[in-house]
PDB file of N, CA and C in Angstrom:
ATOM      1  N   UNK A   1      -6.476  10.726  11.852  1.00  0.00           N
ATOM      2  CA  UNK A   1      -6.989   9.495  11.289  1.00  0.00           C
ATOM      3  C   UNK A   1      -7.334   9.625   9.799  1.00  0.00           C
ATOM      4  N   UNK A   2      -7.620  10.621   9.072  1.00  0.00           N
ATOM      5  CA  UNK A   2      -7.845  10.793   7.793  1.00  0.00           C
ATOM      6  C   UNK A   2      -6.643  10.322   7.234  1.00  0.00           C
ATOM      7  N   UNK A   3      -5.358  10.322   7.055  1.00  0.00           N
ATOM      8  CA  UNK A   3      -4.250   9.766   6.583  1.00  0.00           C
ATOM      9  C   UNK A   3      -4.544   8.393   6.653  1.00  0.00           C
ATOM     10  N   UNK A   4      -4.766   7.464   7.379  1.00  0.00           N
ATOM     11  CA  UNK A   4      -5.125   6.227   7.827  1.00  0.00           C
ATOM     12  C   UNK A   4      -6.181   6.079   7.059  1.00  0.00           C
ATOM     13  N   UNK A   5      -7.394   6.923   6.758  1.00  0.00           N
ATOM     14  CA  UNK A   5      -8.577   6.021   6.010  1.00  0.00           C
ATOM     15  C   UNK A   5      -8.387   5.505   4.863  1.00  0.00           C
ATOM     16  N   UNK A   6      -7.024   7.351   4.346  1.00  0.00           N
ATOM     17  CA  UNK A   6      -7.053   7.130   3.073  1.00  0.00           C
ATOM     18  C   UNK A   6      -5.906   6.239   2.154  1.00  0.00           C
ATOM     19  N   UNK A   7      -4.913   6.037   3.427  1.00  0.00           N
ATOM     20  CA  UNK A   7      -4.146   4.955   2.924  1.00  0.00           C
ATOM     21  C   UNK A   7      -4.439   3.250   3.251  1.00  0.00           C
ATOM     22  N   UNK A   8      -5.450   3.341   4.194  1.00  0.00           N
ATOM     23  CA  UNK A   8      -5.994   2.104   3.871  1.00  0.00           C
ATOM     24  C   UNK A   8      -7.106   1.333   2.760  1.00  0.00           C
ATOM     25  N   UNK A   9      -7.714   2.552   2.475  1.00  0.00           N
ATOM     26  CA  UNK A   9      -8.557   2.563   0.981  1.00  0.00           C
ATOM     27  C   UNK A   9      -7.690   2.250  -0.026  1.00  0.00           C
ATOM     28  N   UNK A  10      -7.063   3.136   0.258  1.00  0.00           N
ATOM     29  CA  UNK A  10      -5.981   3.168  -1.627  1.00  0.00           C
ATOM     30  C   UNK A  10      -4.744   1.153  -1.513  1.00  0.00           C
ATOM     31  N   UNK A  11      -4.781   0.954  -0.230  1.00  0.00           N
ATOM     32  CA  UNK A  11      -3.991  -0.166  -0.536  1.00  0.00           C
ATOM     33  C   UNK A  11      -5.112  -1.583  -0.509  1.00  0.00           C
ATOM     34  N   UNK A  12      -6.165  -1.227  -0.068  1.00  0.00           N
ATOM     35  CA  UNK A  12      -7.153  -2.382  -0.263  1.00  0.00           C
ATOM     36  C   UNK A  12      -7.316  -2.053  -1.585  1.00  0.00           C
ATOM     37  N   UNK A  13      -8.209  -1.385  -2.315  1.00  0.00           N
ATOM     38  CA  UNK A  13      -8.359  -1.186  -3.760  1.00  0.00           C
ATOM     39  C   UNK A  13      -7.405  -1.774  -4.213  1.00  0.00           C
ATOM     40  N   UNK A  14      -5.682  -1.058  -4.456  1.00  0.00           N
ATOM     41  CA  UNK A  14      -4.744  -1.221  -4.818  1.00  0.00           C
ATOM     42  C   UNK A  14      -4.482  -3.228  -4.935  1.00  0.00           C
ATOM     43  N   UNK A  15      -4.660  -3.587  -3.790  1.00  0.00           N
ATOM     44  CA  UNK A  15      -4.174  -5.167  -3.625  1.00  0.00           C
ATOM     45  C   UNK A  15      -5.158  -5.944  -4.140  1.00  0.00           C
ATOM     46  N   UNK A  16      -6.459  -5.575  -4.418  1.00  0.00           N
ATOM     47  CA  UNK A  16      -7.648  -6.414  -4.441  1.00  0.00           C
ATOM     48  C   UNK A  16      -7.277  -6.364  -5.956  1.00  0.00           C
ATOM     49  N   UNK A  17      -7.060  -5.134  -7.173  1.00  0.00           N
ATOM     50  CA  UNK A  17      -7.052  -4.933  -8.072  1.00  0.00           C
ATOM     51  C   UNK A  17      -6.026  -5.751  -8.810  1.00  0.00           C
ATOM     52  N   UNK A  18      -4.687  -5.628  -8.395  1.00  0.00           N
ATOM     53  CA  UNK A  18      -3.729  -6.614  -8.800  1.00  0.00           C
ATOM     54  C   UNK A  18      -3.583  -8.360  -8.584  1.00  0.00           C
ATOM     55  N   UNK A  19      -4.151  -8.547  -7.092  1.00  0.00           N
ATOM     56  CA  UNK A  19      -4.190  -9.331  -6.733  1.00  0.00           C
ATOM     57  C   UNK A  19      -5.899 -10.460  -7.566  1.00  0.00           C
ATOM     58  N   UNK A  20      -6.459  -9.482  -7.228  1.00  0.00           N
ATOM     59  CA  UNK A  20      -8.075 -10.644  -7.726  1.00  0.00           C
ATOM     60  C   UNK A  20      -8.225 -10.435  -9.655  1.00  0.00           C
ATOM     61  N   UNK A  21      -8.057  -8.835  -9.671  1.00  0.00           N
ATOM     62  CA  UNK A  21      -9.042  -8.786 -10.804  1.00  0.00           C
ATOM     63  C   UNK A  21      -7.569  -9.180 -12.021  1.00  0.00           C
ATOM     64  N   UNK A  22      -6.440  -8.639 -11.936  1.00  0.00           N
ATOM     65  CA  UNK A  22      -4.963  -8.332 -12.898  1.00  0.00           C
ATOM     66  C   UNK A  22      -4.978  -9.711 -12.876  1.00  0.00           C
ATOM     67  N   UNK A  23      -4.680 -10.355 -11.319  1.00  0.00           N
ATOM     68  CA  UNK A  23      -4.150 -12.120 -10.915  1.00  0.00           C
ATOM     69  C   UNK A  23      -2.342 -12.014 -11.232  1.00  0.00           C
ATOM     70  N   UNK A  24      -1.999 -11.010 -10.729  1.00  0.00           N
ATOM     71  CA  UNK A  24      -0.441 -10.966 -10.197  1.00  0.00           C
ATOM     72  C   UNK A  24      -0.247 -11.659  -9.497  1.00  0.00           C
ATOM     73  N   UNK A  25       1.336 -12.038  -9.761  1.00  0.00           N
ATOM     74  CA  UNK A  25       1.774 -13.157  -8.330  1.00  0.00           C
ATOM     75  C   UNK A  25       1.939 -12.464  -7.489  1.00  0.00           C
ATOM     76  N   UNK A  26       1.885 -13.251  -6.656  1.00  0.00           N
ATOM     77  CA  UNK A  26       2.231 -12.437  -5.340  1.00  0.00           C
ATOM     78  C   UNK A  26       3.287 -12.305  -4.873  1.00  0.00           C
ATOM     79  N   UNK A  27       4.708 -12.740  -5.604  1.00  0.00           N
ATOM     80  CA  UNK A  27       5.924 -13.446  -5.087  1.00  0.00           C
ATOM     81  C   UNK A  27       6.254 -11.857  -5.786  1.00  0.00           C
ATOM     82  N   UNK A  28       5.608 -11.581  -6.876  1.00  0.00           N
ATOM     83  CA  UNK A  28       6.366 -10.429  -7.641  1.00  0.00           C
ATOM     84  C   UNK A  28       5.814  -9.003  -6.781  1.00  0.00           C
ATOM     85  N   UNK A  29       4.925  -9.565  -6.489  1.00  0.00           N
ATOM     86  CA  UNK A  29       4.369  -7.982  -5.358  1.00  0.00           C
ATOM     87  C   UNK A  29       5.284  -7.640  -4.136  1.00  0.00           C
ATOM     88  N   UNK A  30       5.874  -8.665  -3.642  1.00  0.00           N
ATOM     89  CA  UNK A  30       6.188  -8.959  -2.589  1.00  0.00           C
ATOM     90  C   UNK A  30       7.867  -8.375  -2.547  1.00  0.00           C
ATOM     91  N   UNK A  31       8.432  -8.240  -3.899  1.00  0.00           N
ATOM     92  CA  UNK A  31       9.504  -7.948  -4.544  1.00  0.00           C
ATOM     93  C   UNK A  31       9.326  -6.680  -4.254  1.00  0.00           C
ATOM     94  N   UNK A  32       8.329  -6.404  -5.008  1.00  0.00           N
ATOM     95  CA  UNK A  32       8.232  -5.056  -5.479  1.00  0.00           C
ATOM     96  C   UNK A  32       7.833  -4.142  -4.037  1.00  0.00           C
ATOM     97  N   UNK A  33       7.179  -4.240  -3.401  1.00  0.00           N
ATOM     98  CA  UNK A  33       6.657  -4.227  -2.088  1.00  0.00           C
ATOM     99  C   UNK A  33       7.970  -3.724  -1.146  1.00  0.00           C
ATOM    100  N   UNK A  34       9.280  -4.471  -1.237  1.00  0.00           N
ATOM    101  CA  UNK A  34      10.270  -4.244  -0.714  1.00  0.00           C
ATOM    102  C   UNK A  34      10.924  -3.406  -1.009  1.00  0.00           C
ATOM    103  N   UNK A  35      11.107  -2.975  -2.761  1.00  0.00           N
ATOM    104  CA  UNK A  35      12.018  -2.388  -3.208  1.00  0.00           C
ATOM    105  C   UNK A  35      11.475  -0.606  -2.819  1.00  0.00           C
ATOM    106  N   UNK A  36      10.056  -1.206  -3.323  1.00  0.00           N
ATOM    107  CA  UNK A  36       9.660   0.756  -2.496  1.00  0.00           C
ATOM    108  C   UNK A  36       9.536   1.100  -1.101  1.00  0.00           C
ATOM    109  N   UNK A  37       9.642   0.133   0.083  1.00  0.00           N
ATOM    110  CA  UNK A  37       9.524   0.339   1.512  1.00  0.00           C
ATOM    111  C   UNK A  37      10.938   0.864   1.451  1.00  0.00           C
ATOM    112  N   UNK A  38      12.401   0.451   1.062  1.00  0.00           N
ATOM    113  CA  UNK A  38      13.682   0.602   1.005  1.00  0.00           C
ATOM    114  C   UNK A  38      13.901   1.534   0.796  1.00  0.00           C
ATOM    115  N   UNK A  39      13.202   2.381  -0.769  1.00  0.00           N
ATOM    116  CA  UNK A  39      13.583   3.517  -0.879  1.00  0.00           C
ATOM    117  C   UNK A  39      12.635   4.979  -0.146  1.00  0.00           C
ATOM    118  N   UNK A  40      11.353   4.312   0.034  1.00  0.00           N
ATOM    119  CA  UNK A  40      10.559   5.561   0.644  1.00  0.00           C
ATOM    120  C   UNK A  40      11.344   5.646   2.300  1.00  0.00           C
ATOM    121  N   UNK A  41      11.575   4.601   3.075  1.00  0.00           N
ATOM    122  CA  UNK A  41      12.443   5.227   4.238  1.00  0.00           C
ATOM    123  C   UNK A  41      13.613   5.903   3.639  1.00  0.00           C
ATOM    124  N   UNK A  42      14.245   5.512   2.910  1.00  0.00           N
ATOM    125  CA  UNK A  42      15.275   6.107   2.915  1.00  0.00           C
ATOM    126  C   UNK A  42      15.100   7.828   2.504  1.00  0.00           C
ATOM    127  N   UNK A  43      14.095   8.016   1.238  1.00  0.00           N
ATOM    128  CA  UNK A  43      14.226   9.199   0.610  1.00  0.00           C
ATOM    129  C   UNK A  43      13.310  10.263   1.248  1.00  0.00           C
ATOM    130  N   UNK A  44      11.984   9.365   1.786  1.00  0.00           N
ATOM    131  CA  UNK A  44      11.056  10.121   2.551  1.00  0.00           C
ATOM    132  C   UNK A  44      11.346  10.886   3.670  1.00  0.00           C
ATOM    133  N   UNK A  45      11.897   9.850   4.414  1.00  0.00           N
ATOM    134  CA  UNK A  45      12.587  10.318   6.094  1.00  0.00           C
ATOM    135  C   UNK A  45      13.679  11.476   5.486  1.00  0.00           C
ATOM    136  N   UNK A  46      14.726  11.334   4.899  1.00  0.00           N
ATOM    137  CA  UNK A  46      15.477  12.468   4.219  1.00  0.00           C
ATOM    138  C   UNK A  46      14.671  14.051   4.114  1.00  0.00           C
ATOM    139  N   UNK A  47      13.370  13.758   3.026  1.00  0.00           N
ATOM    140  CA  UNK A  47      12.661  14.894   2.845  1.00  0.00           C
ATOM    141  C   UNK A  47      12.271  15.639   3.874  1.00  0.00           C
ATOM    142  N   UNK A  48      11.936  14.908   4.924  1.00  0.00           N
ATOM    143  CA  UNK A  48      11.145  15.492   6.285  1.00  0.00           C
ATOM    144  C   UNK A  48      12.159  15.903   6.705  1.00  0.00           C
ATOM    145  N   UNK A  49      13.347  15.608   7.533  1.00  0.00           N
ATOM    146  CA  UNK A  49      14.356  15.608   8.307  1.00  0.00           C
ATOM    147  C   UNK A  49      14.559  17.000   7.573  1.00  0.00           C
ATOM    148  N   UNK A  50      14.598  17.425   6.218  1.00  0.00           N
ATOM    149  CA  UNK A  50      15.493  18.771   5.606  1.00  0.00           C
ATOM    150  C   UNK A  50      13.749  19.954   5.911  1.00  0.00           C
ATOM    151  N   UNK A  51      13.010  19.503   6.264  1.00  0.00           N
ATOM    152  CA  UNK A  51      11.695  20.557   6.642  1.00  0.00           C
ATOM    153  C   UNK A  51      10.781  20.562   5.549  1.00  0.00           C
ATOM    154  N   UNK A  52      11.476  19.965   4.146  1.00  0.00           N
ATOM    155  CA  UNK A  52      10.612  19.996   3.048  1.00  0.00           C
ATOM    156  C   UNK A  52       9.449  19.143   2.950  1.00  0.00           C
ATOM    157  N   UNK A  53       9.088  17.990   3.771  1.00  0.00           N
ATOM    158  CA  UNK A  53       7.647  17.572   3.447  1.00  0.00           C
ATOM    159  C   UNK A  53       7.317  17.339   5.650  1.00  0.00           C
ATOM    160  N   UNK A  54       6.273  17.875   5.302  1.00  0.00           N
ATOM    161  CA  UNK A  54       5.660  18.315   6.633  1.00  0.00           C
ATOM    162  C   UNK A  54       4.033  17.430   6.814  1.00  0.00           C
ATOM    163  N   UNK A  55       4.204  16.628   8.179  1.00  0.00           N
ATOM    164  CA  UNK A  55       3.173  16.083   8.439  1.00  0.00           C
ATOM    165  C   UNK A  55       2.148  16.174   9.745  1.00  0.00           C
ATOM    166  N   UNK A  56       0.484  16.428   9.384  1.00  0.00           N
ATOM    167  CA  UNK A  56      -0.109  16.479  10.293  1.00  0.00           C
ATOM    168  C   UNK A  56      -0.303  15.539  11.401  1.00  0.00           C
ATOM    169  N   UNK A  57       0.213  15.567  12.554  1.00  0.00           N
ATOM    170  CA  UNK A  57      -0.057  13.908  13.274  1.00  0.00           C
ATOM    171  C   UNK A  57      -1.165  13.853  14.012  1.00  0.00           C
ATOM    172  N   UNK A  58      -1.499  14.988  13.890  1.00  0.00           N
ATOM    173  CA  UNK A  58      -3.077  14.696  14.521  1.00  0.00           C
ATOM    174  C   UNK A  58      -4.234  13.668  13.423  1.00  0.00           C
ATOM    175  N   UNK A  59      -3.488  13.615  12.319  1.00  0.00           N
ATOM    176  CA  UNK A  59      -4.575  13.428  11.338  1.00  0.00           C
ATOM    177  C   UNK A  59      -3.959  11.585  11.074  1.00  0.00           C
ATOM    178  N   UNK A  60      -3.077  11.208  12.019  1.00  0.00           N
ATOM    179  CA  UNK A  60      -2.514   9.893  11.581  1.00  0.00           C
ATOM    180  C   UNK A  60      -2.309   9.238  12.980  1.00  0.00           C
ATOM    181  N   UNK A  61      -2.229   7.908  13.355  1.00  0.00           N
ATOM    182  CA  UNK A  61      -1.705   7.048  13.755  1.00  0.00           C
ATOM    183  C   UNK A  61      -0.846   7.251  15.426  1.00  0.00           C
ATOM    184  N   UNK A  62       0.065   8.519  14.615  1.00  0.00           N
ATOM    185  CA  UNK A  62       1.223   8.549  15.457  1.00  0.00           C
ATOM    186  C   UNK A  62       2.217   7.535  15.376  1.00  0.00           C
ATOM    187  N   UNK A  63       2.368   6.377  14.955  1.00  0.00           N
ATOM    188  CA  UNK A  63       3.873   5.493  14.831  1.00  0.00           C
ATOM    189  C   UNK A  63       4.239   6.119  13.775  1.00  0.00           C
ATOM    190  N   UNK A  64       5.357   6.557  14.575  1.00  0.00           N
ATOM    191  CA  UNK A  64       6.314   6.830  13.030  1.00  0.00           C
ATOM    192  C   UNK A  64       7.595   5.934  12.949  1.00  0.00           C
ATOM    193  N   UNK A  65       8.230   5.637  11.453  1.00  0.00           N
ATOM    194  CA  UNK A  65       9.035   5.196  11.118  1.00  0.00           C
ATOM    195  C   UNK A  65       9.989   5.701  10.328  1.00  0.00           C
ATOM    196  N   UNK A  66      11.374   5.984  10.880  1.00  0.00           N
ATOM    197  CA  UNK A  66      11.466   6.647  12.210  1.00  0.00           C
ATOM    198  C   UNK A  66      10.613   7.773  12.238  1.00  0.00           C
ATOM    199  N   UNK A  67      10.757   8.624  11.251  1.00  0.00           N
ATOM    200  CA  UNK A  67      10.127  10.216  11.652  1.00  0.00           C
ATOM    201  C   UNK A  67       9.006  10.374  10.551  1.00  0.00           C
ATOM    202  N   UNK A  68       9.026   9.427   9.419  1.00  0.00           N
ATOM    203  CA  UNK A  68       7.761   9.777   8.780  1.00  0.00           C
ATOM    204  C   UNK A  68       6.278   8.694   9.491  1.00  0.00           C
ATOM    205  N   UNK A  69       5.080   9.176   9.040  1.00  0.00           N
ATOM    206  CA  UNK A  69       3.976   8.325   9.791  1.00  0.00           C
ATOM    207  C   UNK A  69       4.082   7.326   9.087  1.00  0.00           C
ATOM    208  N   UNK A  70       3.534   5.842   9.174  1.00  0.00           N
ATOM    209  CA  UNK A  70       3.251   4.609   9.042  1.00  0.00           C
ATOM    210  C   UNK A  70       2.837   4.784   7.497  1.00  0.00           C
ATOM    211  N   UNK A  71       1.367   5.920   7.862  1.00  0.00           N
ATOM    212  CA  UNK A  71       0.585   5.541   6.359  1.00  0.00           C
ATOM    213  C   UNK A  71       1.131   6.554   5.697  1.00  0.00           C
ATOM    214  N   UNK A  72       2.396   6.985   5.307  1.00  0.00           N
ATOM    215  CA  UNK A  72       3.002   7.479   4.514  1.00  0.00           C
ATOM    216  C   UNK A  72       3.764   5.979   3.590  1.00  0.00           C
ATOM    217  N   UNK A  73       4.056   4.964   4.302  1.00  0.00           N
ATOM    218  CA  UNK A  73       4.519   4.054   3.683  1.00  0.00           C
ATOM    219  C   UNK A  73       3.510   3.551   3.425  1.00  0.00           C
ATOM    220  N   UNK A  74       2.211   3.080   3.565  1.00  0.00           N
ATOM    221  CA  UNK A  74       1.162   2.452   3.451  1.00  0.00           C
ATOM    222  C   UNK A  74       0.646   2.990   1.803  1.00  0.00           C
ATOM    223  N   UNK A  75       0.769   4.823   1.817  1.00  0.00           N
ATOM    224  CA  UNK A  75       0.165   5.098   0.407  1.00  0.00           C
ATOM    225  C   UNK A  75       1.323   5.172  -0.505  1.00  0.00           C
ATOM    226  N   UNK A  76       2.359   5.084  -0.158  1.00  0.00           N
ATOM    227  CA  UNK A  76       3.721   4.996  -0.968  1.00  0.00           C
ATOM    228  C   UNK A  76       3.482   3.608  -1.522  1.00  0.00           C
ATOM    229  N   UNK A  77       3.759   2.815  -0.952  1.00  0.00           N
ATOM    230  CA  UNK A  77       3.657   1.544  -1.739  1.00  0.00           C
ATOM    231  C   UNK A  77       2.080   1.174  -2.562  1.00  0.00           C
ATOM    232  N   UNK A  78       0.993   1.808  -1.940  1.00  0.00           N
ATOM    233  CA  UNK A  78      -0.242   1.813  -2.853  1.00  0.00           C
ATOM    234  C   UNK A  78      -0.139   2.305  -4.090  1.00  0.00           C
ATOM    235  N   UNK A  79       0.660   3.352  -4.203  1.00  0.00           N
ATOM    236  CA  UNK A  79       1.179   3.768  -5.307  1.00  0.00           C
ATOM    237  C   UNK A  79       2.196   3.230  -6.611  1.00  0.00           C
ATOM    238  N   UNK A  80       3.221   2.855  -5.822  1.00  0.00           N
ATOM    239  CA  UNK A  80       3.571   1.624  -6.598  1.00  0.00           C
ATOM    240  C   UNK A  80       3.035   0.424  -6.770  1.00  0.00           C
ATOM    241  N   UNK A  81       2.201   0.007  -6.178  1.00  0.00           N
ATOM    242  CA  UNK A  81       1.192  -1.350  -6.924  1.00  0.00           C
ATOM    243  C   UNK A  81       0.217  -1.117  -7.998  1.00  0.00           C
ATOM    244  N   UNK A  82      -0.129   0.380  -7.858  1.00  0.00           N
ATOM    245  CA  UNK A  82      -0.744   1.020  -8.928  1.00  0.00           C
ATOM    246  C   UNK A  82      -0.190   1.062 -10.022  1.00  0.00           C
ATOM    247  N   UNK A  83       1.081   1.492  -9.945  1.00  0.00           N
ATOM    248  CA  UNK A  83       1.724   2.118 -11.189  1.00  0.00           C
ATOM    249  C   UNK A  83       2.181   0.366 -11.798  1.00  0.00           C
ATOM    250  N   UNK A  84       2.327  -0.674 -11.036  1.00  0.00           N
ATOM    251  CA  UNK A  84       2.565  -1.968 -11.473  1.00  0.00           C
ATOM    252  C   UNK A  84       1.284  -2.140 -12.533  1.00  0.00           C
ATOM    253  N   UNK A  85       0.042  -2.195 -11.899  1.00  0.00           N
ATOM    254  CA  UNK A  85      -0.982  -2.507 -12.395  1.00  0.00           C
ATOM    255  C   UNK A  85      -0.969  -1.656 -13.150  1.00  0.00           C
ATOM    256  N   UNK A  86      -1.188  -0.414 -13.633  1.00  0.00           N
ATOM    257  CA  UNK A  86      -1.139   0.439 -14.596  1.00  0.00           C
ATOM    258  C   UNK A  86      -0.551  -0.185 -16.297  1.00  0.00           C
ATOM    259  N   UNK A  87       0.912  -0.461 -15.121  1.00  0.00           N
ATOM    260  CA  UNK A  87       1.945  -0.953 -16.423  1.00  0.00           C
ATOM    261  C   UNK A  87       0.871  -2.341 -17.137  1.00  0.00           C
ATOM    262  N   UNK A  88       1.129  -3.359 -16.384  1.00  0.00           N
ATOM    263  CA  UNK A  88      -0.012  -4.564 -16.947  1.00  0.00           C
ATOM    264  C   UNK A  88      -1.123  -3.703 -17.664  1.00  0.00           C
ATOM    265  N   UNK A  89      -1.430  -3.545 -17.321  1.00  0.00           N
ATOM    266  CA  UNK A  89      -3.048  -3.097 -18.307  1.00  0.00           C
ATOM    267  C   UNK A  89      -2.654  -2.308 -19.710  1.00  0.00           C
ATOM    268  N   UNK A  90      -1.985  -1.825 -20.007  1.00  0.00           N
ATOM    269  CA  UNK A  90      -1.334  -0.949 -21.137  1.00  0.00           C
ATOM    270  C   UNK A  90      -0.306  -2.023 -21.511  1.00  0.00           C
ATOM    271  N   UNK A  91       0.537  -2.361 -21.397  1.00  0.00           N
ATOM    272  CA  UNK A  91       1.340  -3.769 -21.781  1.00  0.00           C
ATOM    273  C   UNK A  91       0.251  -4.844 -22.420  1.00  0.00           C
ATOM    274  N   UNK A  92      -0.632  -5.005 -21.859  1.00  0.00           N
ATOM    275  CA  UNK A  92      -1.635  -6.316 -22.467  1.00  0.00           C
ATOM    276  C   UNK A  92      -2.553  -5.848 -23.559  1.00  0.00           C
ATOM    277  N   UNK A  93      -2.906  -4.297 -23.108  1.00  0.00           N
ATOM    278  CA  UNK A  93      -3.778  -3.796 -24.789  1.00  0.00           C
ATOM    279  C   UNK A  93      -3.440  -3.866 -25.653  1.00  0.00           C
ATOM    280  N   UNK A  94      -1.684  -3.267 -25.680  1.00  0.00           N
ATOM    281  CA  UNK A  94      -0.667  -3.556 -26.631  1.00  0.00           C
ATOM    282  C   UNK A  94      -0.440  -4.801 -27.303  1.00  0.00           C
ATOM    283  N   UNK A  95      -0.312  -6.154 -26.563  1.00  0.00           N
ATOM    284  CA  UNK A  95      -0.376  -7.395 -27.069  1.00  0.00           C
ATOM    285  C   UNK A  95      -1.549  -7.764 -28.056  1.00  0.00           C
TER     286      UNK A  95
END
């Protein structure tokens, strides 16, 4: 369950931040949202499948998709909403 706390922290923060405080659309999150679910199955599940990234499942969920856990996609995409918001905030100082 620690995988789970901490990818549900990082994507509440993550959504509240872009979403309330930035005021991103949501149409563009939703984009973006897709484009990294697409590639983290694709590249993630790859990594595992070759032995190179290894996961505790006692410490998660158990659904996996297919073979990586849930909140592996959960902090994958927290991550990219970050790095969105990141970009905005340094883009607008600049302005």
């Amino acid at each position: 369950m620690e995988y789970t706390i901490i990818s549900v922290i990082a994507m509440t923060v993550c959504l509240y931040y872009s979403l309330i405080v930035m005021k991103l659309h949501s149409k563009r999150l939703v984009l973006i949202s897709r484009i990294s679910i697409f590639f983290q199955l694709i590249f993630d599940n790859y990594m595992t499948s070759l032995g190179l990234w290894i996961f505790d499942f006692s410490k998660t969920l158990g659904i996996t998709v297919p073979i990586i856990p849930l909140e592996n996609l959960f902090f994958g995409l927290a991550l990219t909403i970050a790095t969105v918001v990141s970009w905005e905030i340094v883009t607008k100082k600049k302005a």
